[in-house]
Protein backbone atom coordinates (compact mmCIF):
# COMPACT_ATOMS: atom_id res chain seq x y z
CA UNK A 1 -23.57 -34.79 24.32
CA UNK A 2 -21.50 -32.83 21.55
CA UNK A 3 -19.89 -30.88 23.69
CA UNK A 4 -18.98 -33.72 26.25
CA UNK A 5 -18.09 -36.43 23.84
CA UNK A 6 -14.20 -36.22 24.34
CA UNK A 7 -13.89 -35.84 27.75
CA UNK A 8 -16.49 -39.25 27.87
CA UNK A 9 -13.96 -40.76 25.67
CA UNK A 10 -11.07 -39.82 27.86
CA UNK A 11 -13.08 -40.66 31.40
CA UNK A 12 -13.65 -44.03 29.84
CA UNK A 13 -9.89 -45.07 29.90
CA UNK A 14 -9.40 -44.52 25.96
CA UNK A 15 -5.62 -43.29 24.85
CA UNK A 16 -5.15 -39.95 22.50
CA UNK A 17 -4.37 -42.94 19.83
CA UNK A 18 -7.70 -44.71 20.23
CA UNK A 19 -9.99 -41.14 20.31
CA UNK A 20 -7.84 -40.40 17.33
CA UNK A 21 -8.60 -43.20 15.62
CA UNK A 22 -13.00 -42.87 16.41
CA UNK A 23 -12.43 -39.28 14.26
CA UNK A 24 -11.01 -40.72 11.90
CA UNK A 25 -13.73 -43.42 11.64
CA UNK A 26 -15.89 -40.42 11.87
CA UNK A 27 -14.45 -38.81 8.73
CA UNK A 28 -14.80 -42.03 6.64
CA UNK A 29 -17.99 -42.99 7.22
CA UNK A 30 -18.92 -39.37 6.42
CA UNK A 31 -16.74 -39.73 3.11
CA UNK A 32 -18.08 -43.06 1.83
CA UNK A 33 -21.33 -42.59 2.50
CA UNK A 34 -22.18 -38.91 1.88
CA UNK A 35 -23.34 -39.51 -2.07
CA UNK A 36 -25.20 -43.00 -1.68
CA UNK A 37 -27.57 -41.54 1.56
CA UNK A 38 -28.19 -38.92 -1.03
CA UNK A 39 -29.25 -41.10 -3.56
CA UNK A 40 -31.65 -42.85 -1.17
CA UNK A 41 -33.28 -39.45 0.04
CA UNK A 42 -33.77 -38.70 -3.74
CA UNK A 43 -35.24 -42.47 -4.76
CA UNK A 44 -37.35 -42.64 -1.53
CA UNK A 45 -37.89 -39.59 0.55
CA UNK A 46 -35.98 -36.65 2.03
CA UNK A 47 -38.48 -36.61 4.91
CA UNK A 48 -37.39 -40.21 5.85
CA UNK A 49 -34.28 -39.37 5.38
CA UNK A 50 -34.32 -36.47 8.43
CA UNK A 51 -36.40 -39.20 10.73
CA UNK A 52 -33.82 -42.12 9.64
CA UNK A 53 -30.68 -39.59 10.41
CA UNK A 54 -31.92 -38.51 13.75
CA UNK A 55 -32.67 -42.34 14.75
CA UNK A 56 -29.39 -43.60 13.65
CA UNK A 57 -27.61 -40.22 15.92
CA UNK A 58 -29.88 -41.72 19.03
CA UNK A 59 -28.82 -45.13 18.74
CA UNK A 60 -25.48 -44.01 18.56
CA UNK A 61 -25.88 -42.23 21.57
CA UNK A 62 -27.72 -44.76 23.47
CA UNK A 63 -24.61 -47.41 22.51
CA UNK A 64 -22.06 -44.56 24.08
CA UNK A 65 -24.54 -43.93 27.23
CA UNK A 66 -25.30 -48.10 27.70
CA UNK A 67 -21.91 -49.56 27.32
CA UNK A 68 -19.46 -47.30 27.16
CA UNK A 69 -15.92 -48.40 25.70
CA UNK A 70 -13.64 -48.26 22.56
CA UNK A 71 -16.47 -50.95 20.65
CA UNK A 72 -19.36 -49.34 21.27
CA UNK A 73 -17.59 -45.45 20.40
CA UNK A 74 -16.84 -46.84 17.32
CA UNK A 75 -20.31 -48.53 16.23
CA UNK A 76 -21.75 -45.05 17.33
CA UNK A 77 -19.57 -42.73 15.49
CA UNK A 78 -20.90 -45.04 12.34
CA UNK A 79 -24.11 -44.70 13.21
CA UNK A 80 -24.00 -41.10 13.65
CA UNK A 81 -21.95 -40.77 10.43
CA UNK A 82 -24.34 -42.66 8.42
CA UNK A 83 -27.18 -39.94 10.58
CA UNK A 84 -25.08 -36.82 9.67
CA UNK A 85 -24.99 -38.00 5.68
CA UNK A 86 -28.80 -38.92 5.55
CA UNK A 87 -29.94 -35.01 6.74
CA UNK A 88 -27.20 -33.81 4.44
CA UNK A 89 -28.25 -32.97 0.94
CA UNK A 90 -32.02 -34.01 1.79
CA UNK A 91 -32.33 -30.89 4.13
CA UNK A 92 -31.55 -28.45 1.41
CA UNK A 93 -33.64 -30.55 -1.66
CA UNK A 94 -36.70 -30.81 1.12
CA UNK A 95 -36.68 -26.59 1.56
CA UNK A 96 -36.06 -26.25 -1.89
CA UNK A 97 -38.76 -28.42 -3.24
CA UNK A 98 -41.28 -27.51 -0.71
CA UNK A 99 -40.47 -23.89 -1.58
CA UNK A 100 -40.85 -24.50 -5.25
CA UNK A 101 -44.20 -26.27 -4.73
CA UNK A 102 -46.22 -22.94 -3.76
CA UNK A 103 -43.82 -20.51 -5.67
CA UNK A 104 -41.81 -19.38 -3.01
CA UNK A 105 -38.33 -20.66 -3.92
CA UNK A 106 -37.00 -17.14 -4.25
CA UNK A 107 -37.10 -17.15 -0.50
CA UNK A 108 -34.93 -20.55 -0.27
CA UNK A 109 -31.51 -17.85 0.89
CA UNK A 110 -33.96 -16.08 3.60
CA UNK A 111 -35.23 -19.35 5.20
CA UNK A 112 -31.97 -21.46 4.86
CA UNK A 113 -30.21 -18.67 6.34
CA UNK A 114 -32.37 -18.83 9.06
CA UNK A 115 -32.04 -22.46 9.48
CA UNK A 116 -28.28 -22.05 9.48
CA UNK A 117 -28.28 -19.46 12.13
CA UNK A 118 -30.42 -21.31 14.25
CA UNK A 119 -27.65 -24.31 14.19
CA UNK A 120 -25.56 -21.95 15.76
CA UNK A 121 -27.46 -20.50 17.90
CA UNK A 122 -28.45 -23.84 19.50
CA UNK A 123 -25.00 -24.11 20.91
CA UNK A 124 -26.06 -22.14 23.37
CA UNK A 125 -28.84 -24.01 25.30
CA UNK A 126 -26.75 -27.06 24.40
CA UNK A 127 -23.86 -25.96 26.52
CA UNK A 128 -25.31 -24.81 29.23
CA UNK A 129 -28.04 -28.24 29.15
CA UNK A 130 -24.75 -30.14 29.34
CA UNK A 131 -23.40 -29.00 31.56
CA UNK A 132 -26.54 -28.81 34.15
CA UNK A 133 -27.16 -31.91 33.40
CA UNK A 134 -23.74 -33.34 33.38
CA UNK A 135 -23.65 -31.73 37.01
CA UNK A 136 -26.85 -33.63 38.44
CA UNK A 137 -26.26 -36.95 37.05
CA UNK A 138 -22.76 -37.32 35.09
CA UNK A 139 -22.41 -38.94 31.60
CA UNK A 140 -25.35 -41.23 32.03
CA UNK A 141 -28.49 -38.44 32.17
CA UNK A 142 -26.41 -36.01 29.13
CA UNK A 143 -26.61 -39.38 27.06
CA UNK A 144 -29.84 -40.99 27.53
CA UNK A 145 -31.15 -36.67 27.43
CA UNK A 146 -29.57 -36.56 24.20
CA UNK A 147 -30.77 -40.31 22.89
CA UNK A 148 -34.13 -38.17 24.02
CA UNK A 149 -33.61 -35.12 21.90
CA UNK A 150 -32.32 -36.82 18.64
CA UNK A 151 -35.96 -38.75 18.63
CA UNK A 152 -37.95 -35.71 19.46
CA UNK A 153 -36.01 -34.15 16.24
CA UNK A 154 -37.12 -37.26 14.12
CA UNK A 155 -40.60 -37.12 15.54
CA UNK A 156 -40.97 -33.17 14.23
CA UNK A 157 -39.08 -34.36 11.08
CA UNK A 158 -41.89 -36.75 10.61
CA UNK A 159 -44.28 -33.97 10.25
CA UNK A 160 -42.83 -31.99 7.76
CA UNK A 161 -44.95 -31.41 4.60
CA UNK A 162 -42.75 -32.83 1.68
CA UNK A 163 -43.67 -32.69 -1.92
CA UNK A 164 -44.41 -35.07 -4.37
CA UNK A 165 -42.25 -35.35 -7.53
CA UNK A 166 -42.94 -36.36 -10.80
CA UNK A 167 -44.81 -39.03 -12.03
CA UNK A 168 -43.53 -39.79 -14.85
CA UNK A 169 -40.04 -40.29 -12.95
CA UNK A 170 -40.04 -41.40 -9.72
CA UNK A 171 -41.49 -44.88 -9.69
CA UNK A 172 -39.31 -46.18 -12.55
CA UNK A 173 -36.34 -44.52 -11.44
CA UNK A 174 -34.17 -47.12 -9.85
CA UNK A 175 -31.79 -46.31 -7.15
CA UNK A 176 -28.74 -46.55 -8.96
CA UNK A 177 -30.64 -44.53 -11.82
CA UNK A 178 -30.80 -42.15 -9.87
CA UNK A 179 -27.39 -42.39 -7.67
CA UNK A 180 -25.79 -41.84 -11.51
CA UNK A 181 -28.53 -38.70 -12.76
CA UNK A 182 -27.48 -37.24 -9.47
CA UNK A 183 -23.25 -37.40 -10.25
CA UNK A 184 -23.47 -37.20 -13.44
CA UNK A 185 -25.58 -33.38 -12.79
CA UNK A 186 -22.96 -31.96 -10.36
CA UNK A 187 -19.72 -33.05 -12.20
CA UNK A 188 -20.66 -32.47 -15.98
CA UNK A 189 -23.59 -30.22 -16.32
CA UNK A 190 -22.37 -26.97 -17.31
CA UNK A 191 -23.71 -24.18 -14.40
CA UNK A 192 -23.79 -26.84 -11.74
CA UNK A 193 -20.43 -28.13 -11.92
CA UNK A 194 -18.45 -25.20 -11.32
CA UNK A 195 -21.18 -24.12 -7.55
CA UNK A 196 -20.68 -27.46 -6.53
CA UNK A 197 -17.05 -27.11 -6.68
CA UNK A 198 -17.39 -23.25 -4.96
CA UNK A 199 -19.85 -24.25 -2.58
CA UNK A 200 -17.33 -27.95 -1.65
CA UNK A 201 -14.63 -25.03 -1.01
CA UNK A 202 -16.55 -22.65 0.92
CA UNK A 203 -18.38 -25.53 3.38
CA UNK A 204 -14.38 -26.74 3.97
CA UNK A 205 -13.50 -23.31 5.05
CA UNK A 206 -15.77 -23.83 7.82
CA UNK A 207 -13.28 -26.43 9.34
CA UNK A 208 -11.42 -23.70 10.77
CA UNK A 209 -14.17 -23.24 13.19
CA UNK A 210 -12.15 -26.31 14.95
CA UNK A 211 -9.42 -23.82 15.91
CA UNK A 212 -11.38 -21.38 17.82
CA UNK A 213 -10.96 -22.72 21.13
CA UNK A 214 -7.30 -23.29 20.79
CA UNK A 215 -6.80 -19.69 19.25
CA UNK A 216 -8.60 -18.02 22.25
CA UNK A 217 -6.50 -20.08 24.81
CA UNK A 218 -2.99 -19.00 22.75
CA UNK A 219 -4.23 -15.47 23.09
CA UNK A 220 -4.46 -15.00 26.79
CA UNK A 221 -8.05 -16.12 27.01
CA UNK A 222 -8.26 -17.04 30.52
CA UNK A 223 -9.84 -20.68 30.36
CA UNK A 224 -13.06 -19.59 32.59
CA UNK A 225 -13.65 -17.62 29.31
CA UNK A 226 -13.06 -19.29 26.72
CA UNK A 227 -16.61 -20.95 26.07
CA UNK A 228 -17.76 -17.57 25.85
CA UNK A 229 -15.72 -16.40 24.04
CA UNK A 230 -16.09 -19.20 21.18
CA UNK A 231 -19.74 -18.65 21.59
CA UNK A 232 -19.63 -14.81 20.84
CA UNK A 233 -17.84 -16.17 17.10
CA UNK A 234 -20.74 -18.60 16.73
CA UNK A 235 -23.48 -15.87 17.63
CA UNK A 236 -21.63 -13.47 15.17
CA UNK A 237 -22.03 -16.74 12.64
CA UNK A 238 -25.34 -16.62 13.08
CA UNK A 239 -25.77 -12.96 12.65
CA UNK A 240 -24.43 -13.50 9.16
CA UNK A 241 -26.44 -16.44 8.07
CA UNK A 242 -29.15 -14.54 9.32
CA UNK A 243 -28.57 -11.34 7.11
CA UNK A 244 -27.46 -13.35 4.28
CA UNK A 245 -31.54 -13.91 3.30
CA UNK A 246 -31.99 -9.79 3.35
CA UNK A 247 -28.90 -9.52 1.14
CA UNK A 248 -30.59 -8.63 -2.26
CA UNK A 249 -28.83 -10.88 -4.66
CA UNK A 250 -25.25 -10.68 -4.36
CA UNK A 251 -23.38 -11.32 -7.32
CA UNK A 252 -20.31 -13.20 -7.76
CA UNK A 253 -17.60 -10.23 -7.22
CA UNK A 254 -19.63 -8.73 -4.30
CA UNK A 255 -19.14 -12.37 -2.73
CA UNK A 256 -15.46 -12.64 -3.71
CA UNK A 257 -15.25 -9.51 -1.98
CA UNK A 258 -16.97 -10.18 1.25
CA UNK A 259 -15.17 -13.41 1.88
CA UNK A 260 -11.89 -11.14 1.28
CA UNK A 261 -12.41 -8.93 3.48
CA UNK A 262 -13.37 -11.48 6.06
CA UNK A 263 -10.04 -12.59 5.20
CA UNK A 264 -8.30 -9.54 5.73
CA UNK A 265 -10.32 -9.30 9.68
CA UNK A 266 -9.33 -12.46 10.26
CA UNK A 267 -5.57 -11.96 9.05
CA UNK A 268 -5.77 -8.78 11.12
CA UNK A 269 -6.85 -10.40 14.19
CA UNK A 270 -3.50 -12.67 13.92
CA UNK A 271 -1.15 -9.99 14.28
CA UNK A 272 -3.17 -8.70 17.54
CA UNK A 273 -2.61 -12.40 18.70
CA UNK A 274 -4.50 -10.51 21.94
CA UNK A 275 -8.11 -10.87 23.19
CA UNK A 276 -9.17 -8.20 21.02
CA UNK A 277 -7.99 -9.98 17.67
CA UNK A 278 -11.04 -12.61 18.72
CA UNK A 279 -13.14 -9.64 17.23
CA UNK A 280 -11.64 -9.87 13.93
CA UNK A 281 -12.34 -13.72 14.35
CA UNK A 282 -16.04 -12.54 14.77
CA UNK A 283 -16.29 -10.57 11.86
CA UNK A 284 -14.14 -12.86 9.32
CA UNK A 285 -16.79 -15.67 10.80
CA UNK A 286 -20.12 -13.33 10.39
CA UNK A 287 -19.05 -12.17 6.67
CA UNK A 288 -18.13 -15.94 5.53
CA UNK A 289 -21.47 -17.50 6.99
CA UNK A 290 -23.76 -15.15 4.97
CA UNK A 291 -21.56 -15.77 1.70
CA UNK A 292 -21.33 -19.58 2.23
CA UNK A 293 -25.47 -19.40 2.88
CA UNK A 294 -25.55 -17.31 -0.64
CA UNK A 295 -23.42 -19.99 -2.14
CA UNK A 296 -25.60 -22.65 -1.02
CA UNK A 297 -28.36 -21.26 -2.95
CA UNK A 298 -27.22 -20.67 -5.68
CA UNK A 299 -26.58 -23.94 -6.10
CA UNK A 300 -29.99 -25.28 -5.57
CA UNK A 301 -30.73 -22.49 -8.08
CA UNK A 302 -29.07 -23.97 -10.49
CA UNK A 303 -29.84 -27.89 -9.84
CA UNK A 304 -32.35 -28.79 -12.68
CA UNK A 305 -32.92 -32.65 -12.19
CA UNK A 306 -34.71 -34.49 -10.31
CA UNK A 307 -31.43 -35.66 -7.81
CA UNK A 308 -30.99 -32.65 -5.80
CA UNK A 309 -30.03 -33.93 -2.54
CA UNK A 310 -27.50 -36.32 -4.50
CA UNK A 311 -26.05 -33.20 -6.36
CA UNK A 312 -25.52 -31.33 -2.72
CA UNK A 313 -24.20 -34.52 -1.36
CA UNK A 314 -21.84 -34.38 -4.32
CA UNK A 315 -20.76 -31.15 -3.06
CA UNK A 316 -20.52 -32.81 0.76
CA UNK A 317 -18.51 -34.96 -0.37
CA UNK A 318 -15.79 -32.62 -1.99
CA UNK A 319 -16.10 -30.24 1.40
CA UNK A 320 -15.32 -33.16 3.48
CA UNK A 321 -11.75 -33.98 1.30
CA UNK A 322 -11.04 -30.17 1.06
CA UNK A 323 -11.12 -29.98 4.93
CA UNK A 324 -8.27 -32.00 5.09
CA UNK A 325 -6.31 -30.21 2.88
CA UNK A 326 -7.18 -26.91 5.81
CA UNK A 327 -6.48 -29.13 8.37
CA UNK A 328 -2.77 -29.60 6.38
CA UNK A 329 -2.67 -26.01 5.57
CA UNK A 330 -2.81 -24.76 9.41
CA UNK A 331 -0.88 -27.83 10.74
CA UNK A 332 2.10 -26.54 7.94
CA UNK A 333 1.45 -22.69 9.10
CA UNK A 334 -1.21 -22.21 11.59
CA UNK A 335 -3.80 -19.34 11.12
CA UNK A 336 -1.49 -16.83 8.53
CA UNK A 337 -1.37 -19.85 5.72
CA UNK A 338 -5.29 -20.07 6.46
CA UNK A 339 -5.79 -16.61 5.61
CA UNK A 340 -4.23 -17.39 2.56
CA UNK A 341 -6.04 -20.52 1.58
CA UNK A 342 -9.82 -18.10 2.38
CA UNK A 343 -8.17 -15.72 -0.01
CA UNK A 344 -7.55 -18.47 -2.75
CA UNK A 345 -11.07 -19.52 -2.31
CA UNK A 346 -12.53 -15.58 -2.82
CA UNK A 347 -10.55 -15.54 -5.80
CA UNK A 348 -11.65 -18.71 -6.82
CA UNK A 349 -15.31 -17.49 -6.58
CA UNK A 350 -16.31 -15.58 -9.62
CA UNK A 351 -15.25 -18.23 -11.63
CA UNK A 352 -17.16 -20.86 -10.30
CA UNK A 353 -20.39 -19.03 -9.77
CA UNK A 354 -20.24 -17.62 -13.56
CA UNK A 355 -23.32 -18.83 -15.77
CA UNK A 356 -21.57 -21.57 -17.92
CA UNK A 357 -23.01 -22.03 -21.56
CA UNK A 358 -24.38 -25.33 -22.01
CA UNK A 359 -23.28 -27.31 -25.01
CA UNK A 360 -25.35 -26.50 -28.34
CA UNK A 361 -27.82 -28.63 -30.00
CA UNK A 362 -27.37 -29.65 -33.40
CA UNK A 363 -30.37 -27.83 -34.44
CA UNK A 364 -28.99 -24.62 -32.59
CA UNK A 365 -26.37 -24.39 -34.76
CA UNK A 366 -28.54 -23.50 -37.70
């Protein structure tokens, strides 16, 4: 459906104002909601949390599919909202934790770059599904085929090994006990704070990916191509979130680095403005997946309580406001003041993912 939702929308007699308006419904439910669903993952279970997310997504889809109009658009995108901020945060604590539980969490960059990549990489079969599908039997078989998938994603879900906590903590915790542990760990704990601020940054770059389409069609992309096109970016995506896991600890200047020089392809492929700049696209996109998967684990690294998916919704929550200040950035001045706003963000790297000292103890001052 992802890639046919819009053009449902439009076929269904809904104005630019009223599919305007279901995005930004979209973006709010995402925004209230991202730090309470990861609260509940963290008081209940992260599992459930994957099986609830991909439920809610298939309901949504079964409302758009059954009865389309503006009504049921807009109960869907909540429902799929309140889906998207159940999985994230509880994704990352669930690899984390289950990695942890047999040793292994030193491998938590390899296997959520590999996760990562295979998001992209699913774009693939998904586009060409929807559109053989959309072919044999219109809007009606993509939806009630994608109401099919979303379940068959909770069912796996279902059977994924999750590990048990403490003892001493998790029946006593209370949900709001642990809603606050959670906040209070990613905006005042010194060597969390400052990756969950990176990491909020970094995720919001990936906004840009929005733009793709439109900068391929502004630079002589004949529209036949222009899928493909995209595509080739998201494989090159994947390529990087791939590599990111071989990348043998990074530090925090080798990272500021990367994402420059991703920055300087990506500036680069503006003043081609051709169909060869989309390769600079590529590269800018490759290099700033594998940092943004490094980022992401170094911040479960650094997570120490018992709220980790609250402390990466935290983060979630600060991507989804710094997106809009992209969105600003390249309405003001289009791809060049984006390059300049990646470049802030490199810069801004080594300071956030610097070791900060935590306070001292009374007794460590004798």
């Amino acid at each position: 459906m992802y890639p046919l939702y819009a053009l449902l929308f439009a076929d269904s007699g809904l104005s630019e104002a009223e599919i305007s308006a279901l995005f930004a419904l979209w973006s709010v439910v995402g925004v209230v909601a991202e730090v309470p669903t990861g609260a509940l993952a963290d008081r209940f279970s992260r599992r459930s949390s994957l099986v609830a997310g991909g439920v809610l997504q298939a309901a949504g889809y079964l409302l758009w599919t059954a009865w389309p109009g503006f009504t049921a658009f807009a109960a869907g995108f909540v429902l799929w909202g309140l889906g998207a901020t159940l999985v994230s945060g509880a994704l990352e604590a669930l690899i984390y934790d289950g990695l942890a539980e047999v040793g292994a969490q030193k491998h938590f960059t390899r296997v959520y770059g590999q996760v990562n990549a295979l998001e992209l990489i699913a774009q693939i079969p998904a586009a060409g599904a929807a559109t053989v599908l959309f072919v044999s039997g219109g809007f009606e078989l993509v939806g009630y085929a994608s109401v099919g998938m979303c379940l068959l994603a909770s069912a796996i879900a279902a059977r994924l090994p999750e590990p048990e906590r403490s003892q001493d903590s998790e029946p006593e915790r209370g949900y709001f006990t642990t809603l606050r542990s959670g906040v209070v760990e990613a905006v005042s704990t010194p060597g969390v704070r400052g990756v969950v601020v990176v990491v909020a940054l970094l995720t919001a770059v990936d906004a840009i990916e929005e733009y793709f389409p439109l900068l391929a069609h502004g630079w002589n992309v004949p529209a036949s191509w222009n899928p493909l096109a995209v595509v080739g970016i998201a494989i090159a995506g994947a390529a990087g979130a791939a590599m990111a896991g071989r990348w043998a600890t990074p530090g925090a200047r080798t990272l500021a680095v990367t994402l420059g020089a991703g920055a300087l392809a990506l500036g680069g492929s503006g003043l081609l403005a051709g169909p060869a700049g989309l390769a600079g696209v590529a590269l800018f996109y490759g290099l700033y997946r594998a940092v943004l998967v490094v980022g992401n684990a170094r911040l479960q690294e650094r997570i120490r309580g018992e709220a980790r998916a609250t402390v990466t919704s935290v983060s979630g929550l600060c991507a989804d406001l710094a997106s809009l200040v992209l969105f600003g950035v390249w309405a003001l001045g289009g791809l060049a003041a984006s390059v300049v706003l990646v470049v802030v963000v490199a810069v801004a790297l080594p300071f956030g993912l610097r070791r900060e000292r935590a306070p001292l103890s009374p007794g460590d001052h004798s």
